[in-house]
C-alpha atoms as a PDB file:
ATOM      1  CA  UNK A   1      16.246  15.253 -15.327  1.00  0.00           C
ATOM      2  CA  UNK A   2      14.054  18.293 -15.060  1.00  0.00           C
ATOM      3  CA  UNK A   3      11.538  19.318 -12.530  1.00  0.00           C
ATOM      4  CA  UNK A   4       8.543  18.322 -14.541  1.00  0.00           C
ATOM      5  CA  UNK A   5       9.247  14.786 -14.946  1.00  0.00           C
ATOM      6  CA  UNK A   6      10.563  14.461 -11.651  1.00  0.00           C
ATOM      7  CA  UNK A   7       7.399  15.474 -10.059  1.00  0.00           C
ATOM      8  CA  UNK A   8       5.511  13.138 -12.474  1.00  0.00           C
ATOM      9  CA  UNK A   9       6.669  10.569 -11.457  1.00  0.00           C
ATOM     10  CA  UNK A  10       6.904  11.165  -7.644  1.00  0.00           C
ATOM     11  CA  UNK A  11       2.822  11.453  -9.031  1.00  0.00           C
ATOM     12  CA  UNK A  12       2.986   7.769 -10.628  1.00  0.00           C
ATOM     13  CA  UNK A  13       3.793   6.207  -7.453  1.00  0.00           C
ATOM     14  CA  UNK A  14       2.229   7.923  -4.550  1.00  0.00           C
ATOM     15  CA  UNK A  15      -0.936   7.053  -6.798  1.00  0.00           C
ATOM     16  CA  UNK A  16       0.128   3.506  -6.396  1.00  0.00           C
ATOM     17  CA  UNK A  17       1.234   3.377  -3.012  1.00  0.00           C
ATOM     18  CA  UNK A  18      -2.435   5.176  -2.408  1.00  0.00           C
ATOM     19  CA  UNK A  19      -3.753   2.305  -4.246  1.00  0.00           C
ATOM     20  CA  UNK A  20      -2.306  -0.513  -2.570  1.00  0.00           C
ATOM     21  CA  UNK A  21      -3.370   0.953   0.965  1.00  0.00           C
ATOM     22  CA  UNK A  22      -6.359   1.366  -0.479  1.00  0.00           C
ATOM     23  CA  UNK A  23      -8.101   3.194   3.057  1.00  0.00           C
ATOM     24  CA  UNK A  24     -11.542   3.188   1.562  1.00  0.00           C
ATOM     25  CA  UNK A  25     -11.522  -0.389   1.153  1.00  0.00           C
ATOM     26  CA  UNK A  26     -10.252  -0.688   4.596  1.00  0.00           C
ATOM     27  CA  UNK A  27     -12.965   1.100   6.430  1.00  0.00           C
ATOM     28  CA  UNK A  28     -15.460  -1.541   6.583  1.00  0.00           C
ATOM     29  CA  UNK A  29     -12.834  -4.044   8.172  1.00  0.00           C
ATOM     30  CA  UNK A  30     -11.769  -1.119  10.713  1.00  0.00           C
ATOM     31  CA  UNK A  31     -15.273  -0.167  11.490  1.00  0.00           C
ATOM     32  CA  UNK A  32     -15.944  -3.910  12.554  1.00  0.00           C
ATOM     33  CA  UNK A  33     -12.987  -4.145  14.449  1.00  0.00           C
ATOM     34  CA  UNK A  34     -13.824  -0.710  16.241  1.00  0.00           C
ATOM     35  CA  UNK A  35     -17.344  -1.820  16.974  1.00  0.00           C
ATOM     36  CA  UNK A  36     -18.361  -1.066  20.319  1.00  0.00           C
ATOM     37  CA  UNK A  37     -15.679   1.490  20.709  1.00  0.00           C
ATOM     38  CA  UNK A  38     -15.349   5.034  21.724  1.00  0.00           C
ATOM     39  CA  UNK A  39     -14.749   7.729  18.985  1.00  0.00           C
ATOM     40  CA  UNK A  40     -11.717   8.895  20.958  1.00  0.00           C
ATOM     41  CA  UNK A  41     -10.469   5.493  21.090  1.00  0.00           C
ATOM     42  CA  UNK A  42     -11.247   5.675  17.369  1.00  0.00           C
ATOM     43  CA  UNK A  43      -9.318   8.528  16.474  1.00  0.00           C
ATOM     44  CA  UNK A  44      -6.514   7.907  18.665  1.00  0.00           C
ATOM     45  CA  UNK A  45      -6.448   4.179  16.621  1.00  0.00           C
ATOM     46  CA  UNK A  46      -6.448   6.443  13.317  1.00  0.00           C
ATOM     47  CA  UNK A  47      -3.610   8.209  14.077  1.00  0.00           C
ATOM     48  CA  UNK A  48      -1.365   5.238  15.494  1.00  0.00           C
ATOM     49  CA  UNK A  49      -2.261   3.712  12.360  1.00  0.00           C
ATOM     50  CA  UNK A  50      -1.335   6.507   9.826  1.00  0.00           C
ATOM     51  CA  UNK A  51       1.860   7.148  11.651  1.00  0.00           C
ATOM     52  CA  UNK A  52       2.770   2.900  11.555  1.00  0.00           C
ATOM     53  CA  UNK A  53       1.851   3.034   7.923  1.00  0.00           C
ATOM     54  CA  UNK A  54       4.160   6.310   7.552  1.00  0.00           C
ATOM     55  CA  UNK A  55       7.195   4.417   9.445  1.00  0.00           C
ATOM     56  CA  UNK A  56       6.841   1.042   7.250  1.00  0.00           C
ATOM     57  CA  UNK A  57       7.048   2.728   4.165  1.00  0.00           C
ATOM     58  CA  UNK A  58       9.316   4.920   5.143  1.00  0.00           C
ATOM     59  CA  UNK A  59      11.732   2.395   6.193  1.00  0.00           C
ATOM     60  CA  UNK A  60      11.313   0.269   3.077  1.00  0.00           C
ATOM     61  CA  UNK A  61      12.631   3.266   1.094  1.00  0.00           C
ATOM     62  CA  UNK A  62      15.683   3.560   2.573  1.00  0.00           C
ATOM     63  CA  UNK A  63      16.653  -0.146   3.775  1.00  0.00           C
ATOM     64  CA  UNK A  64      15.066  -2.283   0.581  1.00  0.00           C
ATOM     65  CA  UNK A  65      18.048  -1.966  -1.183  1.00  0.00           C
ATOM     66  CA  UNK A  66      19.802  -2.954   1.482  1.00  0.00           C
ATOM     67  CA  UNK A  67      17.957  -5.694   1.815  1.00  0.00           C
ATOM     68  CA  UNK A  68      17.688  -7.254  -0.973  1.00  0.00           C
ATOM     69  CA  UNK A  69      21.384  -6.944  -1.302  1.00  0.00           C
ATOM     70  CA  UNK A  70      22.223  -8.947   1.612  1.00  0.00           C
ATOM     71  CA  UNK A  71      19.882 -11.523   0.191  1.00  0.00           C
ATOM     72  CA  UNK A  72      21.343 -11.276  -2.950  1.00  0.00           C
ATOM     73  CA  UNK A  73      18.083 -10.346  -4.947  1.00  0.00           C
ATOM     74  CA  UNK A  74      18.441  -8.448  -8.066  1.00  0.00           C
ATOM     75  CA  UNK A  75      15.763  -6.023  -8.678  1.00  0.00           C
ATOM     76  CA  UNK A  76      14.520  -7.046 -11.655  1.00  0.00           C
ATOM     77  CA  UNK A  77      13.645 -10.655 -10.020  1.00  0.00           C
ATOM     78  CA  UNK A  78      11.750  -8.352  -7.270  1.00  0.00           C
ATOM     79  CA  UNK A  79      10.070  -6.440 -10.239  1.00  0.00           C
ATOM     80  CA  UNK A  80       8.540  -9.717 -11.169  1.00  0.00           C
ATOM     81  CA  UNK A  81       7.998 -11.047  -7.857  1.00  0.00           C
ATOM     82  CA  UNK A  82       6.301  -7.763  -5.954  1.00  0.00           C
ATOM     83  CA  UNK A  83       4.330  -7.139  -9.409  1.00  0.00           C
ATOM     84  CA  UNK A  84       3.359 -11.308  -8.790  1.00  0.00           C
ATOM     85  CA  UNK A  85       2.371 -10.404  -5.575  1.00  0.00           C
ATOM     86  CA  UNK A  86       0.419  -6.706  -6.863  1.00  0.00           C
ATOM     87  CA  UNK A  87      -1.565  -8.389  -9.286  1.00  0.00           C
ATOM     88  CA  UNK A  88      -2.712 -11.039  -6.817  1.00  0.00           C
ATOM     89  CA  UNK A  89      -3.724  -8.627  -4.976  1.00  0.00           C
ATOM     90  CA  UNK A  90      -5.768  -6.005  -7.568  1.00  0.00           C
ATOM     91  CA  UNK A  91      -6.929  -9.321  -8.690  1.00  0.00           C
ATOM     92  CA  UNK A  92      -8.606  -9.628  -5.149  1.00  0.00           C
ATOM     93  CA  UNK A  93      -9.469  -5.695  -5.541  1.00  0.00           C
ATOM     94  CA  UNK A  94     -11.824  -6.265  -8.638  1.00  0.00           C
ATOM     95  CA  UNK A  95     -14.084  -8.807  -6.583  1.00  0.00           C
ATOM     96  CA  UNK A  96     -14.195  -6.477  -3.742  1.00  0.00           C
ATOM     97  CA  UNK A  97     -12.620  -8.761  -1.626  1.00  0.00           C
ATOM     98  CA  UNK A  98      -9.747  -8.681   1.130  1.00  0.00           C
ATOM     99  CA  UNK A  99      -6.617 -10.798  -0.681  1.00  0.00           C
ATOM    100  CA  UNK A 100      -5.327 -13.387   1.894  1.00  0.00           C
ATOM    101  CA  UNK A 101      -1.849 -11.744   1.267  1.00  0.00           C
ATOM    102  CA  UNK A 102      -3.467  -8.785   3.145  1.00  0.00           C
ATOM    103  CA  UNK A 103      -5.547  -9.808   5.640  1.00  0.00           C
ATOM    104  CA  UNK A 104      -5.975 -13.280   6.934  1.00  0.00           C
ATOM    105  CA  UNK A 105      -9.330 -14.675   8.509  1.00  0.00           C
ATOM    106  CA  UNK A 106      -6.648 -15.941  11.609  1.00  0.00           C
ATOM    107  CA  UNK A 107      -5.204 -12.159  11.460  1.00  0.00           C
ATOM    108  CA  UNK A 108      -8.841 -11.063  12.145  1.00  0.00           C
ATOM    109  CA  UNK A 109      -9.760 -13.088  14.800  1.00  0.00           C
ATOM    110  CA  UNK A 110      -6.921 -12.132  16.651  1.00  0.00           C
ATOM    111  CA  UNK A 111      -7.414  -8.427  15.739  1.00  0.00           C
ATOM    112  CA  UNK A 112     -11.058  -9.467  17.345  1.00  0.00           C
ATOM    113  CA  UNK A 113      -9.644 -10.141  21.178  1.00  0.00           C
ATOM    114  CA  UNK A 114      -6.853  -7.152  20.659  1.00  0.00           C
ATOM    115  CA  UNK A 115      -7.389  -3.925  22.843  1.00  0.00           C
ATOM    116  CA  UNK A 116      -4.919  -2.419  20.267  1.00  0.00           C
ATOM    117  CA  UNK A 117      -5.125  -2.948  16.478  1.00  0.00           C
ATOM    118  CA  UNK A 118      -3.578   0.301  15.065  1.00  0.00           C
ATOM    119  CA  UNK A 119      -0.147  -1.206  14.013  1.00  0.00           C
ATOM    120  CA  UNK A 120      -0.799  -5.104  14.106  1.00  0.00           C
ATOM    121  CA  UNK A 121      -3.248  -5.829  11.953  1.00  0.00           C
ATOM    122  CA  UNK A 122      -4.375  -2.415  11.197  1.00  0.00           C
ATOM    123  CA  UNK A 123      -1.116  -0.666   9.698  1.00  0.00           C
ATOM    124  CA  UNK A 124       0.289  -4.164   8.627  1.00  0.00           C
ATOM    125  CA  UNK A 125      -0.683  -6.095   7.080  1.00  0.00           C
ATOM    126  CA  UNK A 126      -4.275  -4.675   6.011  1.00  0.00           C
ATOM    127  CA  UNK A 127      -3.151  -1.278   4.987  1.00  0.00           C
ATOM    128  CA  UNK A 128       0.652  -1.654   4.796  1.00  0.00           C
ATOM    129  CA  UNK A 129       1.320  -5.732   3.514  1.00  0.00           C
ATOM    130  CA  UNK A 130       3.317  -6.887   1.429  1.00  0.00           C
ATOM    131  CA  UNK A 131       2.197  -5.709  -1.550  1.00  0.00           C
ATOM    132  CA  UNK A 132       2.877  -2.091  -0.603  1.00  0.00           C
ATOM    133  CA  UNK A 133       5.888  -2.500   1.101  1.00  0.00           C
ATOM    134  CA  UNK A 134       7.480  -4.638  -1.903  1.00  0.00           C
ATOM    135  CA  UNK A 135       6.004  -1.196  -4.325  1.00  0.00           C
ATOM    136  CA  UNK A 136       7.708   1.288  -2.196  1.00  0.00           C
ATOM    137  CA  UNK A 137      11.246  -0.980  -2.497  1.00  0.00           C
ATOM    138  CA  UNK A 138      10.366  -1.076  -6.286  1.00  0.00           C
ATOM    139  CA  UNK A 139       9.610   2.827  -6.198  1.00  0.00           C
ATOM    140  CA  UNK A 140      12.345   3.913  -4.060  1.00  0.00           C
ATOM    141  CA  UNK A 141      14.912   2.049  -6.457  1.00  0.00           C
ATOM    142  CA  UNK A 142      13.923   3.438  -9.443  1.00  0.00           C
ATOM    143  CA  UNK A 143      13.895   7.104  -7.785  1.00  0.00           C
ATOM    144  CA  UNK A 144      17.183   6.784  -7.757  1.00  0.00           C
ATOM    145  CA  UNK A 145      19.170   9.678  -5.421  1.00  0.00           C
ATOM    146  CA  UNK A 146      18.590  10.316  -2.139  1.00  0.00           C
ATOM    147  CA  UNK A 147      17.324  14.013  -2.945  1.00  0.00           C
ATOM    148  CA  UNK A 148      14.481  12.085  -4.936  1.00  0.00           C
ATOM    149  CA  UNK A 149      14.143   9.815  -2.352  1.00  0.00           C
ATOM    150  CA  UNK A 150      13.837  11.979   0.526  1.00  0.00           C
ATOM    151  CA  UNK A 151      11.402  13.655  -1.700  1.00  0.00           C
ATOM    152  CA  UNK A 152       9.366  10.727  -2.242  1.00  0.00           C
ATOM    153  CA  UNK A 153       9.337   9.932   1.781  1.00  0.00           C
ATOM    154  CA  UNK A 154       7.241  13.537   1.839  1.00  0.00           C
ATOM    155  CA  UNK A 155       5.228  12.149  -0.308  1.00  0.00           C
ATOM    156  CA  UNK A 156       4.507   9.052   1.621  1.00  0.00           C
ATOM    157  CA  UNK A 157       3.874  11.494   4.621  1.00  0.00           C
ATOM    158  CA  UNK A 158       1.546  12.595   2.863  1.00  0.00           C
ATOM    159  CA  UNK A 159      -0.645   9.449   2.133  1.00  0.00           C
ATOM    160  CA  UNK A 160       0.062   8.598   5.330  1.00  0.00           C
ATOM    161  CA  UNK A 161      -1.995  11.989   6.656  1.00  0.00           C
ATOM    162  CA  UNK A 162      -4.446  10.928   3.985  1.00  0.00           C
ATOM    163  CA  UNK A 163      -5.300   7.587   5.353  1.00  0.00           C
ATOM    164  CA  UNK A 164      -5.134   9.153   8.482  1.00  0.00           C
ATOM    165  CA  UNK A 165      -8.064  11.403   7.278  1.00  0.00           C
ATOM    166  CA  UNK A 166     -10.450   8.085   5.750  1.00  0.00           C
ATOM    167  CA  UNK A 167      -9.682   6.228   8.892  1.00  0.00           C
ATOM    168  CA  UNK A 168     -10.732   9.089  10.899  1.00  0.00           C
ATOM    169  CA  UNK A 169     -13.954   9.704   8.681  1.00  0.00           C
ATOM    170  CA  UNK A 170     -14.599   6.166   8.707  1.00  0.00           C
ATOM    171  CA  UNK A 171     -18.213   6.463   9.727  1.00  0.00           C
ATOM    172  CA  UNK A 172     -19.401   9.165   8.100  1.00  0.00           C
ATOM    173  CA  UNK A 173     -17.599   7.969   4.474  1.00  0.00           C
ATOM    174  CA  UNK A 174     -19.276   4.276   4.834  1.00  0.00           C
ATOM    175  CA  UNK A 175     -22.286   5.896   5.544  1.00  0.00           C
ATOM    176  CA  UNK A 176     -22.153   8.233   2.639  1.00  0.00           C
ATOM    177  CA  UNK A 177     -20.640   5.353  -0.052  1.00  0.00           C
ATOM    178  CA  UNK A 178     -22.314   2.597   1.214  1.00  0.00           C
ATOM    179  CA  UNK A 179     -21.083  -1.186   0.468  1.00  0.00           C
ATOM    180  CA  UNK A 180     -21.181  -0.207  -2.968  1.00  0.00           C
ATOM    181  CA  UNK A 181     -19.643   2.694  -3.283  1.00  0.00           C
ATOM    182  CA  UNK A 182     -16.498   1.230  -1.375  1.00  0.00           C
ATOM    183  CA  UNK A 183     -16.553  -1.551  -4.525  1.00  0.00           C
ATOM    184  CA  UNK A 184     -16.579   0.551  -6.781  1.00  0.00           C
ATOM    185  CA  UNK A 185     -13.681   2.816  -5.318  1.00  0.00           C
ATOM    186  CA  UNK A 186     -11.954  -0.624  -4.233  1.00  0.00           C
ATOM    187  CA  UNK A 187     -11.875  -1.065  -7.890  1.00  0.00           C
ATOM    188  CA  UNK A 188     -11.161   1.459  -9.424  1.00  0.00           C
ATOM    189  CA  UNK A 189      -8.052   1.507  -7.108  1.00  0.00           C
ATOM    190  CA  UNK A 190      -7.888  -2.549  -8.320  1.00  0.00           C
ATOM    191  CA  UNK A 191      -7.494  -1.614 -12.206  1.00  0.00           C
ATOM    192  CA  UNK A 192      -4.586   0.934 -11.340  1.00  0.00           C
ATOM    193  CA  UNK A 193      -3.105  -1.528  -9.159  1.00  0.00           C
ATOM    194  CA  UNK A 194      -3.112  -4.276 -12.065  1.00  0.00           C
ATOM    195  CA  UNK A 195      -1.672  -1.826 -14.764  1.00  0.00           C
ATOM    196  CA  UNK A 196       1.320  -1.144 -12.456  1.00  0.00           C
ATOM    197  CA  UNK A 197       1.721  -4.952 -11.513  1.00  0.00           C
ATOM    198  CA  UNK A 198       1.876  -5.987 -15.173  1.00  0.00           C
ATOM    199  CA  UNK A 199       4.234  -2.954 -16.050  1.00  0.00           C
ATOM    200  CA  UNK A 200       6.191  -4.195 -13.478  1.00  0.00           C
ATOM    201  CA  UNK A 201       6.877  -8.131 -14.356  1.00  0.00           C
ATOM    202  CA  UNK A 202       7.266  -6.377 -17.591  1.00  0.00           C
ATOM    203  CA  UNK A 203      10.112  -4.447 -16.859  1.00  0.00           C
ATOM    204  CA  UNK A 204      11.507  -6.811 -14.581  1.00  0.00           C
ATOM    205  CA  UNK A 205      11.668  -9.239 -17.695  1.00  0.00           C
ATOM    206  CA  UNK A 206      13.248  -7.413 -20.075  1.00  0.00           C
ATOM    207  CA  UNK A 207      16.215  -6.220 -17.667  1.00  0.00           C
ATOM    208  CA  UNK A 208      16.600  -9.834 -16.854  1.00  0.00           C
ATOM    209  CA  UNK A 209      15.890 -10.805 -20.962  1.00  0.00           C
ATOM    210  CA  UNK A 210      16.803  -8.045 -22.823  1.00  0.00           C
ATOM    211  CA  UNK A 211      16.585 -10.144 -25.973  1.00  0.00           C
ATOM    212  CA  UNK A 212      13.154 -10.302 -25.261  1.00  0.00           C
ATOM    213  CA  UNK A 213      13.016  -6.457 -26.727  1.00  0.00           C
ATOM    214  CA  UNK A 214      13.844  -7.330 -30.210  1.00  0.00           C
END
């Protein structure tokens, strides 16, 4: 495989995994669980956050295989289920809504009464649920090598810093976007999200149907 299509698709899925956080959506949900706090507190939150999100995905990459071994799940049966799961959620993403399979309305009262909500429910499940974990398993098997892999984990470094940055801008960004610039953005993000999900289930179908290609 040559460099260029490598790096193309390294592209292809850090734009999902971007997606799937989806920080700008986030910030109104963090900015009314940070209510009342100090902007140190805020950026220290931020960074716990980023980092948790950084670990997660990190670990999915290089234990989902693993995992799904031990359970005895093929991949293309987790194609179809985590593109299920990815549509549900984009689904949620077009009506500018928080998908249950994200966030909770329990998950948020607790988050409410918490002194700390960077990893629990900040990292997971709001930015780092489900749905992106069961992408990054999906991504991380179809990069194949651990070169391309390891590669990959940069990449989700990267996204990581990114959030970081939104999180950290919170305030200002909401202020600039407004509620409806943060729709619009959430979906935006939504559409690319549902692309993926059905290319997913699609794949996923024909490795477990190939007859279905003819």
């Amino acid at each position: 495989m040559t460099l260029l299509p490598v790096w193309t698709e390294q592209i292809k899925y850090l734009v999902g995994i971007f997606a799937i956080l989806n920080p700008l959506g986030a910030i109104p949900i963090y900015l009314s669980l940070m209510a009342d706090r100090r902007p140190e507190e805020m950026h220290r939150t931020a960074l716990k956050a980023a980092v948790a999100v950084a670990v997660i995905l990190t670990l999915a990459v290089w234990v989902g295989d693993a995992l799904l071994s031990f359970f005895g799940i093929g991949i293309p049966a987790f194609r179809i289920a985590g593109g299920l799961l990815v549509l549900i959620i984009a689904i949620a993403m077009f009506g500018a809504i928080t998908s249950t399979a994200r966030h909770t309305d329990a998950e948020q009262a607790e988050a409410e009464a918490k002194n700390d909500i960077a990893v629990v429910p900040l990292a997971i499940p709001l930015l780092a649920g489900p749905g992106a974990i069961s992408l990054t398993i999906v991504d991380a098997h179809q990069a194949g090598n651990w070169p391309d892999k390891l590669m990959f984990c940069l990449g989700i470094v990267g996204v990581a810093v990114i959030v970081w940055m939104v999180l950290r801008l919170a305030e200002p960004i909401g202020q600039r976007l407004g509620t409806g610039g943060l729709n619009i953005a959430t979906r935006v993000m939504g559409l690319i999200l549902a692309a993926m999900a059905v290319q997913f289930m699609a794949d996923g179908m024909l490795e477990l149907f190939p007859g279905l290609s003819h």
